[in-house]
N, C-alpha and C. Protein backbone atom coordinates (compact mmCIF):
# COMPACT_ATOMS: atom_id res chain seq x y z
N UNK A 1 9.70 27.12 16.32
CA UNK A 1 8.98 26.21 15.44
C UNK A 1 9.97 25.60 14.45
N UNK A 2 9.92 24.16 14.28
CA UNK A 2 10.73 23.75 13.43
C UNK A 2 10.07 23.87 11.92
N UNK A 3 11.03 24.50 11.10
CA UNK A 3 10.76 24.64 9.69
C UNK A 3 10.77 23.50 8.67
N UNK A 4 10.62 21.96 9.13
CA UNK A 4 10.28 21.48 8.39
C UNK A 4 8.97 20.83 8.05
N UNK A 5 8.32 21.26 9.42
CA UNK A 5 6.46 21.07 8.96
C UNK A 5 5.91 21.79 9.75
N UNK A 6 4.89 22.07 9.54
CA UNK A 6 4.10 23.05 10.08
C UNK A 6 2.60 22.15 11.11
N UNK A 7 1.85 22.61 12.13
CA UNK A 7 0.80 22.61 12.11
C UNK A 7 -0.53 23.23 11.22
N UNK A 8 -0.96 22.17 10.54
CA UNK A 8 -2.16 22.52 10.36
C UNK A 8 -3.68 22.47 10.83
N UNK A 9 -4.51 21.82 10.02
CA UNK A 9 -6.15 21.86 10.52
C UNK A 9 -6.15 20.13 10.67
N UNK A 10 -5.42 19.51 9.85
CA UNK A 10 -5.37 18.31 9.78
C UNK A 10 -4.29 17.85 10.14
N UNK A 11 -2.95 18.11 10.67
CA UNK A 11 -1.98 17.60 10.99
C UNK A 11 -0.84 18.32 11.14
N UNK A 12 0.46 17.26 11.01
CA UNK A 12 1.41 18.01 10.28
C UNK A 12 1.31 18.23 8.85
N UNK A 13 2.18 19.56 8.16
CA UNK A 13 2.71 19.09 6.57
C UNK A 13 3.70 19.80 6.62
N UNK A 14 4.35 19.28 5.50
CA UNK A 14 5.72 19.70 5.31
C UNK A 14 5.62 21.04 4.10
N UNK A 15 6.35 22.45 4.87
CA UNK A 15 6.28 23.44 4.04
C UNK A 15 7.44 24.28 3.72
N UNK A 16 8.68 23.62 3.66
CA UNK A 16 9.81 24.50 3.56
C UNK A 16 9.95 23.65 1.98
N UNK A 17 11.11 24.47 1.43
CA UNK A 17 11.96 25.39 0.35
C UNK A 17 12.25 23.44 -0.40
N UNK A 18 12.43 22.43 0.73
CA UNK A 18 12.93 21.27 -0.14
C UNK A 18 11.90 20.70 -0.57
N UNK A 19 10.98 20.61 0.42
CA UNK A 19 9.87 20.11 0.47
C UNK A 19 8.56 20.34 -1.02
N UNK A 20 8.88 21.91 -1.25
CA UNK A 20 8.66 21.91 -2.43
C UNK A 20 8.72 21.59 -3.70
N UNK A 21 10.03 21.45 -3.62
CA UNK A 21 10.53 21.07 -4.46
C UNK A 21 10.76 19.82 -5.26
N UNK A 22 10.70 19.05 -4.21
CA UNK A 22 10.31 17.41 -4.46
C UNK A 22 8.88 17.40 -4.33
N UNK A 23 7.97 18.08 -4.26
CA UNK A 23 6.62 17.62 -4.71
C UNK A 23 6.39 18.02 -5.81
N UNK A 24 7.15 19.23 -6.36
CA UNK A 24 6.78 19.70 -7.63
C UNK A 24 7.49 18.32 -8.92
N UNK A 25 8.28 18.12 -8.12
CA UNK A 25 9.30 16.92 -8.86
C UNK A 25 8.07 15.83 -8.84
N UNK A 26 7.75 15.26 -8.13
CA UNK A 26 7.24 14.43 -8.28
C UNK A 26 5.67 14.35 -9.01
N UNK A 27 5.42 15.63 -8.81
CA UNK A 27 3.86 15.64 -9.93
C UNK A 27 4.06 15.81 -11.30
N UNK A 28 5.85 16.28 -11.60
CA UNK A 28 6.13 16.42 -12.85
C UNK A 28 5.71 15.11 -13.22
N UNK A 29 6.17 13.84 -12.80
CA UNK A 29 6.83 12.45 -12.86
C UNK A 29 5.35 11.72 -13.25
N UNK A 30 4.45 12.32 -12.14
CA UNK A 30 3.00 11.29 -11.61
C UNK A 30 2.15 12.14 -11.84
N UNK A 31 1.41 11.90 -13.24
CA UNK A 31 0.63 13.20 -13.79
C UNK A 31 -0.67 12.82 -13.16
N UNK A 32 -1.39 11.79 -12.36
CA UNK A 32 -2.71 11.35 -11.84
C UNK A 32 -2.54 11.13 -10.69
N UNK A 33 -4.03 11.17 -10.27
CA UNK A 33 -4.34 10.66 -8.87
C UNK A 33 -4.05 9.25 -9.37
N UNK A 34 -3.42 8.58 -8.01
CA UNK A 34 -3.57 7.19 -7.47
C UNK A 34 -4.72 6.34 -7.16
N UNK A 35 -6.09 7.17 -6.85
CA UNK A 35 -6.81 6.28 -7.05
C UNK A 35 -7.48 5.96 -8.28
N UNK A 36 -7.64 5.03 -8.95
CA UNK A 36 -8.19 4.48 -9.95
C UNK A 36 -9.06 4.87 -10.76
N UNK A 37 -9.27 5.99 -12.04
CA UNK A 37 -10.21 6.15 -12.59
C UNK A 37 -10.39 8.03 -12.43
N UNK A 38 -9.77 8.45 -11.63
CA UNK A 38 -9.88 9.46 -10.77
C UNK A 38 -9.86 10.98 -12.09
N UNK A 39 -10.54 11.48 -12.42
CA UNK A 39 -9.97 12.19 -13.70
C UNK A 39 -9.48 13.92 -12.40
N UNK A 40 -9.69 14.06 -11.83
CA UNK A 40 -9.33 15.27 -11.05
C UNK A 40 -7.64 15.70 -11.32
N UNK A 41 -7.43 16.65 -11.71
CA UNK A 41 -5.99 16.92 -11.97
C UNK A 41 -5.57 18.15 -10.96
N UNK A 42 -5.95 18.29 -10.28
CA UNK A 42 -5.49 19.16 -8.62
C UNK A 42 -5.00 18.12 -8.19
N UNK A 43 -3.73 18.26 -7.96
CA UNK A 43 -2.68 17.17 -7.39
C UNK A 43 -2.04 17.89 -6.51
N UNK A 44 -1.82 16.41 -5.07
CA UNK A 44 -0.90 17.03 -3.98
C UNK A 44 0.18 15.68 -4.13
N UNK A 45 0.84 15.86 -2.75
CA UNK A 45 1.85 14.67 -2.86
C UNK A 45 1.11 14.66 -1.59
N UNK A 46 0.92 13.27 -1.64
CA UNK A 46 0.25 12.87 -0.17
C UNK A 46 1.70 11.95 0.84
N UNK A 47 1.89 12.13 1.61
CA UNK A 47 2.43 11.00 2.85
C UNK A 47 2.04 10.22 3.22
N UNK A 48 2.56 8.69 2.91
CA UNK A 48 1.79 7.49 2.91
C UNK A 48 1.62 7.19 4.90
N UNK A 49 2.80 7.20 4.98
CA UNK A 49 3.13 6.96 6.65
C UNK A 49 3.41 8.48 7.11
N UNK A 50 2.08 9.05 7.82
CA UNK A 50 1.64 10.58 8.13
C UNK A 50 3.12 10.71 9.13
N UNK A 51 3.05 12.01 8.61
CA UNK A 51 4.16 13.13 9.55
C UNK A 51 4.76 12.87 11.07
N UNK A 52 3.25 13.38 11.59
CA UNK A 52 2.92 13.02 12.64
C UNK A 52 4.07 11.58 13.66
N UNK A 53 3.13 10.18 12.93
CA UNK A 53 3.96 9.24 13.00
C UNK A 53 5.34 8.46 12.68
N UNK A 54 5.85 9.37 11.28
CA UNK A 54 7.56 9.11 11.06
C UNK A 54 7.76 10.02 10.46
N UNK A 55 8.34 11.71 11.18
CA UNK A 55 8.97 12.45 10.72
C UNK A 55 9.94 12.39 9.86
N UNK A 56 11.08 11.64 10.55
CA UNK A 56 12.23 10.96 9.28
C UNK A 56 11.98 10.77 7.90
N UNK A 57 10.63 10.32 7.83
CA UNK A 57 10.54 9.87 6.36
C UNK A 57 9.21 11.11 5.38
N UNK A 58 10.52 12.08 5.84
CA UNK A 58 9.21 13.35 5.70
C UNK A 58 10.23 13.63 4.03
N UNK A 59 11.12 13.07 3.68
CA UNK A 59 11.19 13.38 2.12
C UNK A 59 11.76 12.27 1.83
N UNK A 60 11.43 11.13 2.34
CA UNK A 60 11.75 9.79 1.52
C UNK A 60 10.48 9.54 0.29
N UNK A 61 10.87 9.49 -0.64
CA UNK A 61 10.21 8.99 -2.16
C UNK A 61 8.89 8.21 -1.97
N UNK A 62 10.19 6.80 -1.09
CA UNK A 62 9.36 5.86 -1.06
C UNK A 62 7.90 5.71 -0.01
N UNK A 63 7.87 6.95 0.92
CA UNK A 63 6.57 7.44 1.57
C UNK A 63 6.17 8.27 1.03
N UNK A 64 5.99 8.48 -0.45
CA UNK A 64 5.13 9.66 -0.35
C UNK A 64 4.22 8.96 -2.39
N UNK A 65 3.11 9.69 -2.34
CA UNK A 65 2.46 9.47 -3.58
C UNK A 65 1.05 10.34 -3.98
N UNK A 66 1.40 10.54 -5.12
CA UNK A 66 0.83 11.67 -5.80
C UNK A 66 -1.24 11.43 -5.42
N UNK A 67 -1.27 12.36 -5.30
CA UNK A 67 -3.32 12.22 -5.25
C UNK A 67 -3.81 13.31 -5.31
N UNK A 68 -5.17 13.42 -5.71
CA UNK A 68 -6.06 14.82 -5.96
C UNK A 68 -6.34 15.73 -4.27
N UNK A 69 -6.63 16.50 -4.24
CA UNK A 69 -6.96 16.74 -2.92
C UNK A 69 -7.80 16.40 -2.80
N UNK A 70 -8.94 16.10 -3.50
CA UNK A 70 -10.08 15.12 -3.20
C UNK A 70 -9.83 14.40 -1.98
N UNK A 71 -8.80 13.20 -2.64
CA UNK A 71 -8.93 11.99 -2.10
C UNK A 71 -7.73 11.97 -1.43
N UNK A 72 -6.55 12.88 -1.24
CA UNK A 72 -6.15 13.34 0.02
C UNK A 72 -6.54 13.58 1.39
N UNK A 73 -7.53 14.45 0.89
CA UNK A 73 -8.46 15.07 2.24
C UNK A 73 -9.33 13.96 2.68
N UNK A 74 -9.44 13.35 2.12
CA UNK A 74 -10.76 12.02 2.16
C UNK A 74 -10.05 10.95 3.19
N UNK A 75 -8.76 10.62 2.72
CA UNK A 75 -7.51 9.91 3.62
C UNK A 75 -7.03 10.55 4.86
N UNK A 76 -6.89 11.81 5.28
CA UNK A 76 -6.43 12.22 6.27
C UNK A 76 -5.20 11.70 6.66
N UNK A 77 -5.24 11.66 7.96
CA UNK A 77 -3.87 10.81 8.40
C UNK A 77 -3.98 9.73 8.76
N UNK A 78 -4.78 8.50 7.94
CA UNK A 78 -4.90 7.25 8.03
C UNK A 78 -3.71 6.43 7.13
N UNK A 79 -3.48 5.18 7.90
CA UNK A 79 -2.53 4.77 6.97
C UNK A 79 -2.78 2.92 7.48
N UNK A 80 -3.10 2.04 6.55
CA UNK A 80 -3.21 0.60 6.76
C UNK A 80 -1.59 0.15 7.12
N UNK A 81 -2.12 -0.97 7.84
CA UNK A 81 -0.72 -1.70 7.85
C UNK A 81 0.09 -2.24 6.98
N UNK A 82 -0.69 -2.68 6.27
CA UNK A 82 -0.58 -3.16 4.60
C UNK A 82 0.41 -1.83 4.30
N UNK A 83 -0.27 -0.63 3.71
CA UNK A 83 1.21 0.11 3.30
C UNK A 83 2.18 0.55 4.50
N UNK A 84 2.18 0.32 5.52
CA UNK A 84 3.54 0.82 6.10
C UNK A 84 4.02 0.03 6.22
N UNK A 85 4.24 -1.59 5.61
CA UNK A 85 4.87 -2.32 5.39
C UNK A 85 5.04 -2.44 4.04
N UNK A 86 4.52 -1.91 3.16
CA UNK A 86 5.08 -1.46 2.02
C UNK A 86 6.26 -0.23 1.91
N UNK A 87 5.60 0.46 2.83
CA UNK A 87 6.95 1.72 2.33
C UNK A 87 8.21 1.10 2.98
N UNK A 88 8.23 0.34 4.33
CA UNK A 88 9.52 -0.46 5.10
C UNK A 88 10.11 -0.83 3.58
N UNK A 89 9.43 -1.81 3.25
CA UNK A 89 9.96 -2.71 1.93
C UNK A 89 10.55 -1.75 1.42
N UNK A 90 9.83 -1.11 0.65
CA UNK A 90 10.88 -0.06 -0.60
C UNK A 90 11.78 0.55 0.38
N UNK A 91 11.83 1.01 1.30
CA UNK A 91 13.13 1.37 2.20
C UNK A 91 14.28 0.43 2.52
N UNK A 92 14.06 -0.57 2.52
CA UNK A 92 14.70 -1.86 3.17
C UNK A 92 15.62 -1.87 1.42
N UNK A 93 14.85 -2.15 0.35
CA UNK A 93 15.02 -2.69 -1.21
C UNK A 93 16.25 -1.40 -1.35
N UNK A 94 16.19 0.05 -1.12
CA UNK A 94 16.84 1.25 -1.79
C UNK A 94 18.17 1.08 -0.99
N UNK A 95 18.49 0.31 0.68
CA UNK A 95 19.09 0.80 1.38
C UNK A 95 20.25 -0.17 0.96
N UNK A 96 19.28 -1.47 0.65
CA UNK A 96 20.58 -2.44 -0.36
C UNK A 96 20.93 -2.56 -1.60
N UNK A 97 20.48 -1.25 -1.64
CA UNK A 97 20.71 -1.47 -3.39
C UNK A 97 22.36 -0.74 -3.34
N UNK A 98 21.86 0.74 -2.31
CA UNK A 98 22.82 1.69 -1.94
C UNK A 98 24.19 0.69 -1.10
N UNK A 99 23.98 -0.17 -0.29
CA UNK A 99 24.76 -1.05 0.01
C UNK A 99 25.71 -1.72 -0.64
N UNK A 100 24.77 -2.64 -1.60
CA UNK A 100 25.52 -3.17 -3.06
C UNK A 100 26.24 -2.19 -3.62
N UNK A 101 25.69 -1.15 -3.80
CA UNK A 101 27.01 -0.15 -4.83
C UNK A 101 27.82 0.39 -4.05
N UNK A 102 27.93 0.70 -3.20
CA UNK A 102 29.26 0.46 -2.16
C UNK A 102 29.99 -0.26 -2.37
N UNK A 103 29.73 -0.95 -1.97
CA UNK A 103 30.83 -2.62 -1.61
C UNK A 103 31.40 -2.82 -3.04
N UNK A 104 30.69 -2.37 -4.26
CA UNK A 104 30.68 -2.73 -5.45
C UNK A 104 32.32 -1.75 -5.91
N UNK A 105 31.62 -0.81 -5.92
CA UNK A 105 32.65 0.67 -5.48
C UNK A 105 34.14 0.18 -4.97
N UNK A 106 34.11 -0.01 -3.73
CA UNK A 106 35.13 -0.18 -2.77
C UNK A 106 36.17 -1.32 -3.28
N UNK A 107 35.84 -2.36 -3.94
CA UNK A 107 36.38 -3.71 -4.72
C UNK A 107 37.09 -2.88 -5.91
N UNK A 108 36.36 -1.82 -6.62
CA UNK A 108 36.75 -1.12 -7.59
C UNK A 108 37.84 -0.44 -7.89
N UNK A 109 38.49 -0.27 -5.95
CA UNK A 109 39.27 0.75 -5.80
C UNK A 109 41.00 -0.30 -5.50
């Protein structure tokens, strides 16, 4: 079994040692649910673009966002097209940013 997600009742999730750790990071950061109005403070880190469908982006930032289990569980492993062309974007935006400071770097030297 690979240790970076597990089977569950609903899918994959991710349950090793990093994985923790950046969710705990990130609920430090994102004290609410994402959906609007939501006063529930049981917070998970949800996966925008599910496991399942892009392992790779099983601890990228830019796929993942804070929600109650409420409305976690309510989402399942659905995901619109609308955001998985949002998370591309913020992937696409970080990879040239990381690009730019390279090149930026390298002129430096």
């Amino acid at each position: 079994m690979n240790n970076r997600y597990v089977r569950g009742k609903r899918g994959r999730t991710a349950s090793d040692w990093r994985w923790r750790k950046l969710s705990q990071s990130i609920r430090r950061e994102v004290k609410f649910c994402e959906v609007p109005r939501c006063p529930d403070t049981d917070l998970t880190v949800d996966h925008i673009i599910p496991i399942d469908e892009a392992p790779d982006l099983i601890y990228a930032r830019e796929n993942l966002r804070v929600m109650c289990r409420t409305h976690n569980g309510q989402r399942q492993d659905k995901c619109t097209d609308a955001e998985r062309e949002q998370v591309q974007a913020r992937i696409r935006a970080r990879r040239q940013r990381a690009l730019h400071y390279y090149q930026s770097q390298e002129m430096n030297c």
